[in-house]
C-alpha atoms as a PDB file:
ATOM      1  CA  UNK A   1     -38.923  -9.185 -13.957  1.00  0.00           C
ATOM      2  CA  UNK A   2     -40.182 -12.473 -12.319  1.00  0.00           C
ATOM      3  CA  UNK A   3     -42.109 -14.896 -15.267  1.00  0.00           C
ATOM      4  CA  UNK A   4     -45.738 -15.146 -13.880  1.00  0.00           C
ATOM      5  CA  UNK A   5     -45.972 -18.547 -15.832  1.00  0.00           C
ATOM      6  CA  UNK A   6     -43.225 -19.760 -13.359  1.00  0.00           C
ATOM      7  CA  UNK A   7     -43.573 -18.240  -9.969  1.00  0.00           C
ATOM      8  CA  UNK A   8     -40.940 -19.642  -7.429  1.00  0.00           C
ATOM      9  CA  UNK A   9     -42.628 -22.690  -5.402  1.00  0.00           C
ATOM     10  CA  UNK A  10     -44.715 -21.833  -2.834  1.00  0.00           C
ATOM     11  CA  UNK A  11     -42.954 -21.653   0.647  1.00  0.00           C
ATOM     12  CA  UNK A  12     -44.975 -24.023   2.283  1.00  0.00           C
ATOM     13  CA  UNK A  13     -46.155 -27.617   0.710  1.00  0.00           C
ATOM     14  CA  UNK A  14     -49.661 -28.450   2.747  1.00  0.00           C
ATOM     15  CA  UNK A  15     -52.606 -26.873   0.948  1.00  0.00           C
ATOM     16  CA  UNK A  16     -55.032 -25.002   2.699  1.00  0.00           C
ATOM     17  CA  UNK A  17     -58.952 -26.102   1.339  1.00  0.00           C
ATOM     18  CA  UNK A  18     -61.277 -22.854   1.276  1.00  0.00           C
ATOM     19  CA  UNK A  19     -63.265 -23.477   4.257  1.00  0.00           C
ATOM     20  CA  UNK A  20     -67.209 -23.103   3.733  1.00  0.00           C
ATOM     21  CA  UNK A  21     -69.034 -19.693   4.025  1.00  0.00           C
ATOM     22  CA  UNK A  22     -70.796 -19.598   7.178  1.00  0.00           C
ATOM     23  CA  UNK A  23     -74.377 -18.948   7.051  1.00  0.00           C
ATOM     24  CA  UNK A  24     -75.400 -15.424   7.320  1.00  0.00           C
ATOM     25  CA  UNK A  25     -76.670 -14.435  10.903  1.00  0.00           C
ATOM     26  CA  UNK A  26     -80.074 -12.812  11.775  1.00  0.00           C
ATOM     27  CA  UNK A  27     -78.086  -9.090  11.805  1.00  0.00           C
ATOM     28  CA  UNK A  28     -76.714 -10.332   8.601  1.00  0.00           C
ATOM     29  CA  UNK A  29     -79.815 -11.617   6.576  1.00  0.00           C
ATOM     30  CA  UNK A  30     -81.786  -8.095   7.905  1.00  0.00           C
ATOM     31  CA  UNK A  31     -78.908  -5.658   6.908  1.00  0.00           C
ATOM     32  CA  UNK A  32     -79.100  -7.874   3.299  1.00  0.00           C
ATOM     33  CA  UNK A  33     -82.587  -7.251   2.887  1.00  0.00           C
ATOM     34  CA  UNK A  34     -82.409  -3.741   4.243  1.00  0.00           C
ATOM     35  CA  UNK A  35     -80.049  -3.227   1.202  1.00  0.00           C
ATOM     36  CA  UNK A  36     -82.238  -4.776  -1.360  1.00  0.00           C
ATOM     37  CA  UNK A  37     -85.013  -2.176  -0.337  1.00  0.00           C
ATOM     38  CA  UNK A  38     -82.827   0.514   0.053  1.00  0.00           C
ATOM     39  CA  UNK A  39     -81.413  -0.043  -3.599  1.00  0.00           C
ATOM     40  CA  UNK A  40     -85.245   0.629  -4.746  1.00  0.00           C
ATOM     41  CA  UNK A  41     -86.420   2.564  -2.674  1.00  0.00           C
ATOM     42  CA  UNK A  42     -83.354   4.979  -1.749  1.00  0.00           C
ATOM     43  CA  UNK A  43     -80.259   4.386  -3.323  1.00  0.00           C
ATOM     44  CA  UNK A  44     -78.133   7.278  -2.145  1.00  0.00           C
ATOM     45  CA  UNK A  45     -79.016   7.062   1.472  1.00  0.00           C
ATOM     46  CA  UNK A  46     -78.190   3.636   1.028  1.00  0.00           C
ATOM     47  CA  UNK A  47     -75.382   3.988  -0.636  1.00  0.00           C
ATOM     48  CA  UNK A  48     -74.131   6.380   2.120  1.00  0.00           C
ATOM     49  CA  UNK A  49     -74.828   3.645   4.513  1.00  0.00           C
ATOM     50  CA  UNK A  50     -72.852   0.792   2.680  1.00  0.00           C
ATOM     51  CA  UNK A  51     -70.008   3.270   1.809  1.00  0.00           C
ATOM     52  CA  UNK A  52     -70.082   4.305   5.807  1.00  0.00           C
ATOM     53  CA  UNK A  53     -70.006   0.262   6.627  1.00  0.00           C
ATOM     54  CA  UNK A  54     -67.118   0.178   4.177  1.00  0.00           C
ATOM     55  CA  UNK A  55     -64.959   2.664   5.474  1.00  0.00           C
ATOM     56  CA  UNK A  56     -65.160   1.259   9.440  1.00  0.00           C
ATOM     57  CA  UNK A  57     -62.501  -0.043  10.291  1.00  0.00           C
ATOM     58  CA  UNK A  58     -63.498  -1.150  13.751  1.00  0.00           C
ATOM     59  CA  UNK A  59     -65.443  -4.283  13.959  1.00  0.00           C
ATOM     60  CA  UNK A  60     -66.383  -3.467  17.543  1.00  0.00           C
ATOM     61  CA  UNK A  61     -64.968  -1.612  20.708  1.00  0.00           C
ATOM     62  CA  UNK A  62     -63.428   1.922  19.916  1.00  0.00           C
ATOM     63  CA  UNK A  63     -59.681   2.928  20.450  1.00  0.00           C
ATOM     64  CA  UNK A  64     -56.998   0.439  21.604  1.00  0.00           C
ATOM     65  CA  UNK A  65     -55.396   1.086  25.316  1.00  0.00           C
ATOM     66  CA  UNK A  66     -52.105   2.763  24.630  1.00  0.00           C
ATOM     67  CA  UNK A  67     -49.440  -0.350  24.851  1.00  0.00           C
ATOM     68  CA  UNK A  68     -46.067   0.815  24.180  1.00  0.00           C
ATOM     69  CA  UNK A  69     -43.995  -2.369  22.067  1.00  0.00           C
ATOM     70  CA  UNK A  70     -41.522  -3.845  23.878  1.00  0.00           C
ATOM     71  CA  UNK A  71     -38.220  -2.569  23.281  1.00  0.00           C
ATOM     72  CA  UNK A  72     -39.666   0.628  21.238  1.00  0.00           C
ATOM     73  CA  UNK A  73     -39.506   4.255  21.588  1.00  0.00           C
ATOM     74  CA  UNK A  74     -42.113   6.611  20.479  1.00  0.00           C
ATOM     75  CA  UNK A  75     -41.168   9.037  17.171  1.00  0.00           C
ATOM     76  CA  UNK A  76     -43.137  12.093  16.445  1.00  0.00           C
ATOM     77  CA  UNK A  77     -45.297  11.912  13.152  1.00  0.00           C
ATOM     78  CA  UNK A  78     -46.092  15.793  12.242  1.00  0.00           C
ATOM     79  CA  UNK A  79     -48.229  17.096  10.036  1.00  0.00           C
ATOM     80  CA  UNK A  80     -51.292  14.790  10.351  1.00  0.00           C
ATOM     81  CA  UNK A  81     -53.857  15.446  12.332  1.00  0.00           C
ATOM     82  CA  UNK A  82     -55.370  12.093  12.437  1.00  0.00           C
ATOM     83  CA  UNK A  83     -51.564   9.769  13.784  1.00  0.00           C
ATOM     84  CA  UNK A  84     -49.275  12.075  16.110  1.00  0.00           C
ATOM     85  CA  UNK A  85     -46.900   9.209  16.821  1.00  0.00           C
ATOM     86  CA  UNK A  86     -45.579   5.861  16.044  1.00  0.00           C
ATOM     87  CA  UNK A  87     -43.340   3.267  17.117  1.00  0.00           C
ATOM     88  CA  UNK A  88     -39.177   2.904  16.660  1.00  0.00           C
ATOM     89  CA  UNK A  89     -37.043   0.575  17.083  1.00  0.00           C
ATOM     90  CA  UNK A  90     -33.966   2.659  17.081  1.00  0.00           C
ATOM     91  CA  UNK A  91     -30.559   0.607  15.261  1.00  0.00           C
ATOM     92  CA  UNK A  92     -27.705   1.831  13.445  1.00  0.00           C
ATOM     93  CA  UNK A  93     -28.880   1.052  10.005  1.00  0.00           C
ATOM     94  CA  UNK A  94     -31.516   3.049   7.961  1.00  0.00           C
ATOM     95  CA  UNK A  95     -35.450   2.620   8.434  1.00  0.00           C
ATOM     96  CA  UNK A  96     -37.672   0.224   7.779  1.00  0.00           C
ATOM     97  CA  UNK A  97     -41.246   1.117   7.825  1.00  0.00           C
ATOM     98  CA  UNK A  98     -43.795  -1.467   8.738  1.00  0.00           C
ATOM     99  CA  UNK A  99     -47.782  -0.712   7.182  1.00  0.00           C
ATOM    100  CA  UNK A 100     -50.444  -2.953   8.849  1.00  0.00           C
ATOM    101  CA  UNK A 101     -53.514  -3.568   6.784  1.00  0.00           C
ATOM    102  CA  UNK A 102     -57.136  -2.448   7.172  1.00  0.00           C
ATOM    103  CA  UNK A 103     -58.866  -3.498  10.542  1.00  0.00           C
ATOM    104  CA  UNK A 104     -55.475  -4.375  11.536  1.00  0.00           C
ATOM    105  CA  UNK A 105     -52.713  -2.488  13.718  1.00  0.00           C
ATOM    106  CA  UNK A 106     -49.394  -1.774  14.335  1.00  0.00           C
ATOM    107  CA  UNK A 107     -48.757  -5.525  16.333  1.00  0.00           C
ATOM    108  CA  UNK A 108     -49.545  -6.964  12.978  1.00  0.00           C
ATOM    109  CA  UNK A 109     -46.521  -6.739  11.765  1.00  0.00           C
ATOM    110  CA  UNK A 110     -44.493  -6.939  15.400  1.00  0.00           C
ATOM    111  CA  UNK A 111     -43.067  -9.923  14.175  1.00  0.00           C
ATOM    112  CA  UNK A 112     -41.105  -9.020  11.664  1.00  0.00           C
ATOM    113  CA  UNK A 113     -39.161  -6.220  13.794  1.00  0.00           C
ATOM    114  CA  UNK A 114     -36.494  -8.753  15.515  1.00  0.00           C
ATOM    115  CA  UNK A 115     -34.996 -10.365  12.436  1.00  0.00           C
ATOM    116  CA  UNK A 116     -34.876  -6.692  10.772  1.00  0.00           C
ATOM    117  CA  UNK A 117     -33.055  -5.458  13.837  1.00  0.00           C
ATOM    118  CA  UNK A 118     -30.444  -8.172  13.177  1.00  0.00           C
ATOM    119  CA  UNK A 119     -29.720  -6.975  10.373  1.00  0.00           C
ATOM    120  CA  UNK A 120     -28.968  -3.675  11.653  1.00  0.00           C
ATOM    121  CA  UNK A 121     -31.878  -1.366  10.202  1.00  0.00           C
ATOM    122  CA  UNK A 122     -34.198   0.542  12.563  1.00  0.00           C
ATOM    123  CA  UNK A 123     -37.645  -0.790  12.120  1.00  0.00           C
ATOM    124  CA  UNK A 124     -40.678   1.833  12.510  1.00  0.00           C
ATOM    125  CA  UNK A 125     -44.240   2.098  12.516  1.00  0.00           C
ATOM    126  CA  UNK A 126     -47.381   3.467  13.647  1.00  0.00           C
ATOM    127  CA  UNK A 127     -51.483   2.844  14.179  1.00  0.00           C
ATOM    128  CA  UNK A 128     -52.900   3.926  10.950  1.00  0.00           C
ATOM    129  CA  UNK A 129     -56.029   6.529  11.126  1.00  0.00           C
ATOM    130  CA  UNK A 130     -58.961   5.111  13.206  1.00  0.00           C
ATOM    131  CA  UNK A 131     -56.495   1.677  13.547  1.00  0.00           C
ATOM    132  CA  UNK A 132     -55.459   0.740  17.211  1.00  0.00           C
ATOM    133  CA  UNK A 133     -54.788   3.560  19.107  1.00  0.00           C
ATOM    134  CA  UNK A 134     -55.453   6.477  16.808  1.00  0.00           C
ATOM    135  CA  UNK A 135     -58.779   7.885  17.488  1.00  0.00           C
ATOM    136  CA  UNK A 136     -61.872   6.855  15.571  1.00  0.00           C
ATOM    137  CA  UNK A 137     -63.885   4.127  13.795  1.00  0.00           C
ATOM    138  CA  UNK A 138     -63.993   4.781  10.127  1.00  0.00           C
ATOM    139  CA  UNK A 139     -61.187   6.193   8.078  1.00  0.00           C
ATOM    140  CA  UNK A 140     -60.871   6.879   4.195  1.00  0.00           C
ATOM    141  CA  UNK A 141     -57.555   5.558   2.048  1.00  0.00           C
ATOM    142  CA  UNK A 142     -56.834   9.227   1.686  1.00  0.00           C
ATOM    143  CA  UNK A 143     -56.343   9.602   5.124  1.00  0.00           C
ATOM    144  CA  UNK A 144     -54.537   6.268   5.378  1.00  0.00           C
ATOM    145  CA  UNK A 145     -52.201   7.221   2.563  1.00  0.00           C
ATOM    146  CA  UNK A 146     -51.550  10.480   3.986  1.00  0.00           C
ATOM    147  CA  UNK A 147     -50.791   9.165   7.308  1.00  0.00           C
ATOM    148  CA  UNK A 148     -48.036   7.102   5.576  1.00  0.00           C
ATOM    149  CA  UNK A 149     -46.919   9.860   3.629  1.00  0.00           C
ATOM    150  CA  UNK A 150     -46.415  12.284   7.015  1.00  0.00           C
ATOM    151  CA  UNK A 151     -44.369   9.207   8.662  1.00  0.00           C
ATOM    152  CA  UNK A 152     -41.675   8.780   5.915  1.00  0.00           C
ATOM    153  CA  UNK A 153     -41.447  12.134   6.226  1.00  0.00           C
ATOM    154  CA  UNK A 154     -40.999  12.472  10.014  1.00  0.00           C
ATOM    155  CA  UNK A 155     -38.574   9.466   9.865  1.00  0.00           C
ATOM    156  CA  UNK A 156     -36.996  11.562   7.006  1.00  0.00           C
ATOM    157  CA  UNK A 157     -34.961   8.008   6.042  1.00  0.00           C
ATOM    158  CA  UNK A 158     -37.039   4.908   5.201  1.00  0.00           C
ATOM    159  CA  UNK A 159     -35.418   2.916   2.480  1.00  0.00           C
ATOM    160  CA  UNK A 160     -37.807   0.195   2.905  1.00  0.00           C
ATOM    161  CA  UNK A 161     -41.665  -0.197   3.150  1.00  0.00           C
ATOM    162  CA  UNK A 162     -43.356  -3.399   4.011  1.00  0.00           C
ATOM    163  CA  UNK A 163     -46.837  -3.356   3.728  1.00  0.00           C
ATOM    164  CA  UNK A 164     -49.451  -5.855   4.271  1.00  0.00           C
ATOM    165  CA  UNK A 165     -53.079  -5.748   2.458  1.00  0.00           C
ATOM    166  CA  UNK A 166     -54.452  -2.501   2.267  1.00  0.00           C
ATOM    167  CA  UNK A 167     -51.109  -0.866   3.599  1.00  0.00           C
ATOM    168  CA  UNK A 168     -49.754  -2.175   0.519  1.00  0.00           C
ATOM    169  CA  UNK A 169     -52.091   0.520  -1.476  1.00  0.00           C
ATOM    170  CA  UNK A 170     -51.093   2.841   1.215  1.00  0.00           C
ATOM    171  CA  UNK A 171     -47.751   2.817   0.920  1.00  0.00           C
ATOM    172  CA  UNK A 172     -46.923   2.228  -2.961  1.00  0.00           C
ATOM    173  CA  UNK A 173     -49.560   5.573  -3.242  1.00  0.00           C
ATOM    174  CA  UNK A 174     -47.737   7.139   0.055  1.00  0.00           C
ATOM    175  CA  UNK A 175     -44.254   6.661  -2.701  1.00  0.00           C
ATOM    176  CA  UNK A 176     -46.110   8.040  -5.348  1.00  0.00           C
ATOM    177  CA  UNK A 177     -47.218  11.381  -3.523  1.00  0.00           C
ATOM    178  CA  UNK A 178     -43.834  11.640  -1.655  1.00  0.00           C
ATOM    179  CA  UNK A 179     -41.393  14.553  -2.936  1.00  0.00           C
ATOM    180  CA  UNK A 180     -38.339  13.235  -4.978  1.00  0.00           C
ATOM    181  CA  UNK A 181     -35.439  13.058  -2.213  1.00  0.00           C
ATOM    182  CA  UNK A 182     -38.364  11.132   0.068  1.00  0.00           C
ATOM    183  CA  UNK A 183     -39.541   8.894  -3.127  1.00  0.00           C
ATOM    184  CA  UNK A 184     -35.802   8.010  -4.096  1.00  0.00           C
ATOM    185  CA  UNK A 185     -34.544   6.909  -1.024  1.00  0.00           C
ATOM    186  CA  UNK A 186     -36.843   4.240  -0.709  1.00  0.00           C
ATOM    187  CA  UNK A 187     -34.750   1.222  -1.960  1.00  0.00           C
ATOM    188  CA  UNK A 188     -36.623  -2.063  -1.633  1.00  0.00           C
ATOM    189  CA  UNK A 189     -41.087  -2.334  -1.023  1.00  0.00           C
ATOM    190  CA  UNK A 190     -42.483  -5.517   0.133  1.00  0.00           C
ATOM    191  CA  UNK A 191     -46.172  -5.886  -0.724  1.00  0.00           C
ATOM    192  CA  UNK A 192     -47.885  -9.318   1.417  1.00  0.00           C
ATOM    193  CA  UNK A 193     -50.744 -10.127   0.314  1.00  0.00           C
ATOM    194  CA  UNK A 194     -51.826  -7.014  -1.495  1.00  0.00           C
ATOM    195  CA  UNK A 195     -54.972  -6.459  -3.507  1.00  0.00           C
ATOM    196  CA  UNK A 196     -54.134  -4.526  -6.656  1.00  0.00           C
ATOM    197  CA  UNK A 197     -56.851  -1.760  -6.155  1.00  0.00           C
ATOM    198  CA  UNK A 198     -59.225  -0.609  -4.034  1.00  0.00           C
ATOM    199  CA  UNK A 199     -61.819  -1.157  -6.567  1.00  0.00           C
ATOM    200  CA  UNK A 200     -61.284  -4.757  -6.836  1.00  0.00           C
ATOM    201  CA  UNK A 201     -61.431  -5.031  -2.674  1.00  0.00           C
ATOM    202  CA  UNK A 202     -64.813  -2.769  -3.078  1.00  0.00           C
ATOM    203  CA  UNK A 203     -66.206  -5.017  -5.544  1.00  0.00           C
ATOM    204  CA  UNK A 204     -65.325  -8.208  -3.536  1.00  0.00           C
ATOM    205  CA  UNK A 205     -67.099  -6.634  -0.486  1.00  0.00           C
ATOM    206  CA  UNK A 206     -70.164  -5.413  -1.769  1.00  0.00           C
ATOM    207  CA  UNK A 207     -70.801  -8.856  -3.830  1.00  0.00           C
ATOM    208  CA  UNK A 208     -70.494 -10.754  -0.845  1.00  0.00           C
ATOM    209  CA  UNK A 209     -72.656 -13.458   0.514  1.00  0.00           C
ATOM    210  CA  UNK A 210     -72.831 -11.368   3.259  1.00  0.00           C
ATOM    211  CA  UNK A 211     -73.885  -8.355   1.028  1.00  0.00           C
ATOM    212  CA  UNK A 212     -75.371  -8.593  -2.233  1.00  0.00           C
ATOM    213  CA  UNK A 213     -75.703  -5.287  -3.097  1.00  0.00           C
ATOM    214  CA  UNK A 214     -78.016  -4.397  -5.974  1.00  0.00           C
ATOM    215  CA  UNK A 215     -76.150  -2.571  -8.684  1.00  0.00           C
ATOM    216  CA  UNK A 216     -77.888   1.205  -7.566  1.00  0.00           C
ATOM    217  CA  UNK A 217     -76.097   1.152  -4.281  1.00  0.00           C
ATOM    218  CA  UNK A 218     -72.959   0.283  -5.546  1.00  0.00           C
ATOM    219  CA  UNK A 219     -72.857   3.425  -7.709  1.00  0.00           C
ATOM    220  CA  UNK A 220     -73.907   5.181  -4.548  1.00  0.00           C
ATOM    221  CA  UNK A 221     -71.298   3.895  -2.781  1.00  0.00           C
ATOM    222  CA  UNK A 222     -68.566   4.925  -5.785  1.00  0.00           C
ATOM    223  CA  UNK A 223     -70.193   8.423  -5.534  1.00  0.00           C
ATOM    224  CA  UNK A 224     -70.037   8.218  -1.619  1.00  0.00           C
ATOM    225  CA  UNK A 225     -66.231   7.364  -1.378  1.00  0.00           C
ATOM    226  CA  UNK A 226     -64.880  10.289  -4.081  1.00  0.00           C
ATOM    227  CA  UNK A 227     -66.736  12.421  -1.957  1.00  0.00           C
ATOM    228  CA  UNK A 228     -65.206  11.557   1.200  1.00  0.00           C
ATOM    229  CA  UNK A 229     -61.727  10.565  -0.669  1.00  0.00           C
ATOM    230  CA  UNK A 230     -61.490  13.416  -2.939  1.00  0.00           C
ATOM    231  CA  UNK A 231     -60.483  11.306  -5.889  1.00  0.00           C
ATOM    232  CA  UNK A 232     -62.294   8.242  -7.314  1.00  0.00           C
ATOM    233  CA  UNK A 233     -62.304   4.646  -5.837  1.00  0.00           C
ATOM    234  CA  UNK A 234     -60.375   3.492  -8.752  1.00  0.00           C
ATOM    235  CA  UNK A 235     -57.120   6.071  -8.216  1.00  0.00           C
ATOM    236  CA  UNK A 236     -55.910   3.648  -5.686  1.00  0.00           C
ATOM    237  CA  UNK A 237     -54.458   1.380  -7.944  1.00  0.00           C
ATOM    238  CA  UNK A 238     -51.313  -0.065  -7.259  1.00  0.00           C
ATOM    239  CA  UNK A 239     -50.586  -1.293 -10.934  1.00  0.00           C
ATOM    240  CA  UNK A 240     -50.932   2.282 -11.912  1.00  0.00           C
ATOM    241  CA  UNK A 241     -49.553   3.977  -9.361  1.00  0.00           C
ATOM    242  CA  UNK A 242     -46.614   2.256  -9.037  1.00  0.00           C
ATOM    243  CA  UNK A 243     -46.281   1.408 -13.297  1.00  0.00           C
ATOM    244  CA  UNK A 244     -43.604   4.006 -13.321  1.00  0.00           C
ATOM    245  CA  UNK A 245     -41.736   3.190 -10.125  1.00  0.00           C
ATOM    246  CA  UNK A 246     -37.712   1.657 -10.383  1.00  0.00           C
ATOM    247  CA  UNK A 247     -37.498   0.631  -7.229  1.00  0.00           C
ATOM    248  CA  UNK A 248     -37.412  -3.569  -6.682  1.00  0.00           C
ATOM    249  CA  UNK A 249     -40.624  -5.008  -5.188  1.00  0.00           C
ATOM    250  CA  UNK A 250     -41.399  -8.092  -3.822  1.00  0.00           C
ATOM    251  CA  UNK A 251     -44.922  -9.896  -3.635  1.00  0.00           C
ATOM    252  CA  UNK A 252     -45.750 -12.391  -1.215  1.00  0.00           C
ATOM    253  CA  UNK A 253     -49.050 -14.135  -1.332  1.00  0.00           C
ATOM    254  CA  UNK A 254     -50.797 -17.003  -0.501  1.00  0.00           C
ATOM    255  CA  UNK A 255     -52.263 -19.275  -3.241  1.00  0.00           C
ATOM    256  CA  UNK A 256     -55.075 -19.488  -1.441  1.00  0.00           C
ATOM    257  CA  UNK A 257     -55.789 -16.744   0.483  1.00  0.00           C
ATOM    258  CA  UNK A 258     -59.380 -16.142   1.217  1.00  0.00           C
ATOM    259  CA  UNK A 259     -59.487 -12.603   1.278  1.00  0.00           C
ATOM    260  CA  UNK A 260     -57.344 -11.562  -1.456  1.00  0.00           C
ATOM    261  CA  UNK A 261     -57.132 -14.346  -4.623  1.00  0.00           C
ATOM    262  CA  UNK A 262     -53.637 -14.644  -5.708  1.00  0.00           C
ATOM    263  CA  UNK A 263     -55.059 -13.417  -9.549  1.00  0.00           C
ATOM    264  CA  UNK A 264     -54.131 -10.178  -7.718  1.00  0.00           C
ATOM    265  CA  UNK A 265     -50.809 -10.596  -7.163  1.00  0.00           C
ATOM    266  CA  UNK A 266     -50.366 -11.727 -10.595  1.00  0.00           C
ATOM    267  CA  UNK A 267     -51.742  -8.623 -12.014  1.00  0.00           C
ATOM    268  CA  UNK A 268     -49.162  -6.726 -10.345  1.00  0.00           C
ATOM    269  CA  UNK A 269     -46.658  -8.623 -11.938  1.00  0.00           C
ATOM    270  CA  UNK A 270     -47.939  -7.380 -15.101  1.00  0.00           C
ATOM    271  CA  UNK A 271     -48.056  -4.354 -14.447  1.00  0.00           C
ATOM    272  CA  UNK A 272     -44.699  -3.429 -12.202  1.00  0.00           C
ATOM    273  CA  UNK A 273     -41.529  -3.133 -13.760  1.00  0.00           C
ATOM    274  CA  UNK A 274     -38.545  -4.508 -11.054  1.00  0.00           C
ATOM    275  CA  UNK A 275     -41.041  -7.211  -9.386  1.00  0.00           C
ATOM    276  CA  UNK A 276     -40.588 -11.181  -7.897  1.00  0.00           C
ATOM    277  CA  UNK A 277     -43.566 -12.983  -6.794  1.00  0.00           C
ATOM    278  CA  UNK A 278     -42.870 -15.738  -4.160  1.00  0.00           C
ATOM    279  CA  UNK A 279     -45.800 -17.654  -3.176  1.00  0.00           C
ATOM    280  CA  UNK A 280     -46.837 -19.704   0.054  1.00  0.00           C
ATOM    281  CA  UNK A 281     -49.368 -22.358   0.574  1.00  0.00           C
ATOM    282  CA  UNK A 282     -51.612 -22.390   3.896  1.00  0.00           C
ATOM    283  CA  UNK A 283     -51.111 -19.417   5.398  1.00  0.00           C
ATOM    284  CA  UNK A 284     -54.123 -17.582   4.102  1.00  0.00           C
ATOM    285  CA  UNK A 285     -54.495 -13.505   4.300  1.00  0.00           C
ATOM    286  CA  UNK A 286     -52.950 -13.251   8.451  1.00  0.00           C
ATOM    287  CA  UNK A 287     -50.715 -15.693   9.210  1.00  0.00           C
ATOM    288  CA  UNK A 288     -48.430 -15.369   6.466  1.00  0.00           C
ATOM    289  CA  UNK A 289     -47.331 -12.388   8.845  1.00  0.00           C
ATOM    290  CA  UNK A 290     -46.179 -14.355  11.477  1.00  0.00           C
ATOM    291  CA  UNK A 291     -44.375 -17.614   9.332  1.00  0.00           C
ATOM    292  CA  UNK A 292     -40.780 -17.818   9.783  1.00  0.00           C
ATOM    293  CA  UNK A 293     -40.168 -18.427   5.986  1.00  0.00           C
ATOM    294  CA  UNK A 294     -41.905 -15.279   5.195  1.00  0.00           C
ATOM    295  CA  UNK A 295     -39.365 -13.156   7.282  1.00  0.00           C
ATOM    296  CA  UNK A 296     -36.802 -15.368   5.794  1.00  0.00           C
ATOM    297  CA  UNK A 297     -37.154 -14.598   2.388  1.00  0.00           C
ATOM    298  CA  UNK A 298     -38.090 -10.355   3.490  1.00  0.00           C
ATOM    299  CA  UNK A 299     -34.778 -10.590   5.332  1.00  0.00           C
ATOM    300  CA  UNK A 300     -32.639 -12.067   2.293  1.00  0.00           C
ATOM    301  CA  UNK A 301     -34.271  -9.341  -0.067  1.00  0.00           C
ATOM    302  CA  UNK A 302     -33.757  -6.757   1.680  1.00  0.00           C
ATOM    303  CA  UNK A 303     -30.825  -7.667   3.207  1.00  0.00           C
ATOM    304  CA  UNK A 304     -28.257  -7.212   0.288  1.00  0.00           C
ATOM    305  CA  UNK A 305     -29.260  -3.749   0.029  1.00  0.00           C
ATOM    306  CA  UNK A 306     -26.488  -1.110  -0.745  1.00  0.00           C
ATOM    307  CA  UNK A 307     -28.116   0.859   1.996  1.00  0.00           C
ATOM    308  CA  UNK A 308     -27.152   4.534   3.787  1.00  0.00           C
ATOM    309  CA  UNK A 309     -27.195   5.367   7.376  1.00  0.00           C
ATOM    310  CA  UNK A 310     -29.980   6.736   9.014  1.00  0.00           C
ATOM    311  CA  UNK A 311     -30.259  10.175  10.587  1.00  0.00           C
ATOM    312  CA  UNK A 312     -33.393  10.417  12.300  1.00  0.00           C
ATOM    313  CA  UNK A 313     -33.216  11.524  15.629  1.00  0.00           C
ATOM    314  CA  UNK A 314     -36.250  10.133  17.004  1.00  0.00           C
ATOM    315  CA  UNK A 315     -38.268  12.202  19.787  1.00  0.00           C
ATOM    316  CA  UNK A 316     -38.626  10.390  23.514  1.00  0.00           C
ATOM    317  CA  UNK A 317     -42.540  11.215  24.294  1.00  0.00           C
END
């Protein structure tokens, strides 16, 4: 296990400065106050409001036009209502599977499929529920996890997981939930940028300058979200979830990433057991995705691998 006293250096050497909040628009400053009245007038309707707010995952527009990736083939995800399909790369080598974050999709991670390719794996991945092209505007990390679950499945030989933000909850839980043969072939997880729990990304968000949400909603909102999750907020927590887990893991994070603070990547090197933390400098919560040292260093630890062939026979839809 990586020392959190001694991190290696971060990739990059040009520090990004936090920029300044903006100041909170007329839509803003109303749905604020409309909050601060709800929490003492009616909390629970809204609570269901904020926890609906929470759980979009749109910020405007509906479904993404159907683009097929250059180069890719569709593969048939069954067993989940909410994602039919996803994206392969088809290679020799085994699978990786690529998990976009929240608000996010699929091209997120696009970048990282040509240097995986070189190495000879098969690179796969999909729009996660009410993300891109999959129908829908709010999803639930239930749904989200389950997705992930059904496409290891369907790919039947994903040996490594990649998963940036929220995916990264996704897919350590997606492990967790898998059955044995699917859990154990998984042989290397890469987690950029992750938040350690949904709670703590929950709490962030409804603190916000741009939310401020008295202390009676936020219950609500707990209350609201094990409803609609059918577990509590605080099950999807990758620190317990993946305590008992022996497969290697590496965290990448920014050191000053706006969205997630790197004190949650450290936590996770508490609490995993085979974990390395390499950290970058200016490339916030996004672009890390996209920096050529970041697939670098993915490539070299995943690279060595001992790895197995593949034998998913993809469909051609």
């Amino acid at each position: 296990m990586t020392d959190i006293t001694s991190p290696s250096p971060p990739l990059s050497q040009q520090p990004q400065q936090p920029a300044a909040a903006p100041a909170l628009g007329i839509g803003a400053s109303l749905a604020k106050a409309g909050y601060q009245l709800g929490g003492m007038l009616a909390p629970t309707l809204a609570g269901r409001i904020a926890a609906d707010a929470f759980g979009r995952s749109r910020s405007k527009g509906g479904r993404t036009l159907f683009r097929m990736p250059l180069g890719a083939q569709t593969f048939e995800i069954a067993g989940n209502d909410d994602v039919r399909h996803g994206y392969l790369w088809k290679n020799h080598g085994p699978t990786v599977l690529l998990v976009h974050g929240w608000g996010s999709d699929s091209s997120s991670m696009i970048g990282f499929v040509k240097p995986l390719l070189a190495l000879g794996f098969q690179v796969a991945s999909f729009d996660a529920p009410a993300h891109g092209e999959s129908a829908g505007n709010k999803t639930t990390m239930t749904r989200f996890v389950k997705a992930v679950g059904a496409a290891i499945k369907s790919l039947d030989n994903v040996q490594v997981i990649v998963g940036h933000s929220l995916g990264s909850i996704a897919s350590v839980a997606a492990i967790a939930h898998a059955d044995a043969r699917h859990a154990e072939a998984v042989k290397r997880l890469v987690l950029i940028a992750a938040p350690v729990s949904l709670s703590t990304v929950l709490e962030r968000w409804s603190t916000n300058q741009h939310q401020q949400l008295p202390p009676a909603v936020i219950g609500k909102i707990y209350d609201r979200l094990q409803v609609q999750n059918g577990v509590p907020v605080s099950y999807w927590d990758i620190s317990v979830l993946g305590a008992v887990m022996e497969v290697p893991v590496l965290v990448v994070h920014d050191e000053h990433d706006p969205v997630v603070p790197l004190s949650e990547a450290q936590k996770l090197m508490r609490s995993l057991k085979n974990v390395r933390l390499e950290q970058t400098s200016g490339l916030g919560h996004s672009r890390i995705l996209s920096a050529t040292p970041v697939k670098e260093l993915i490539t070299r630890f995943i690279g060595p691998s001992h790895l197995t062939p593949t034998s998913l026979e993809p469909s051609n839809d």
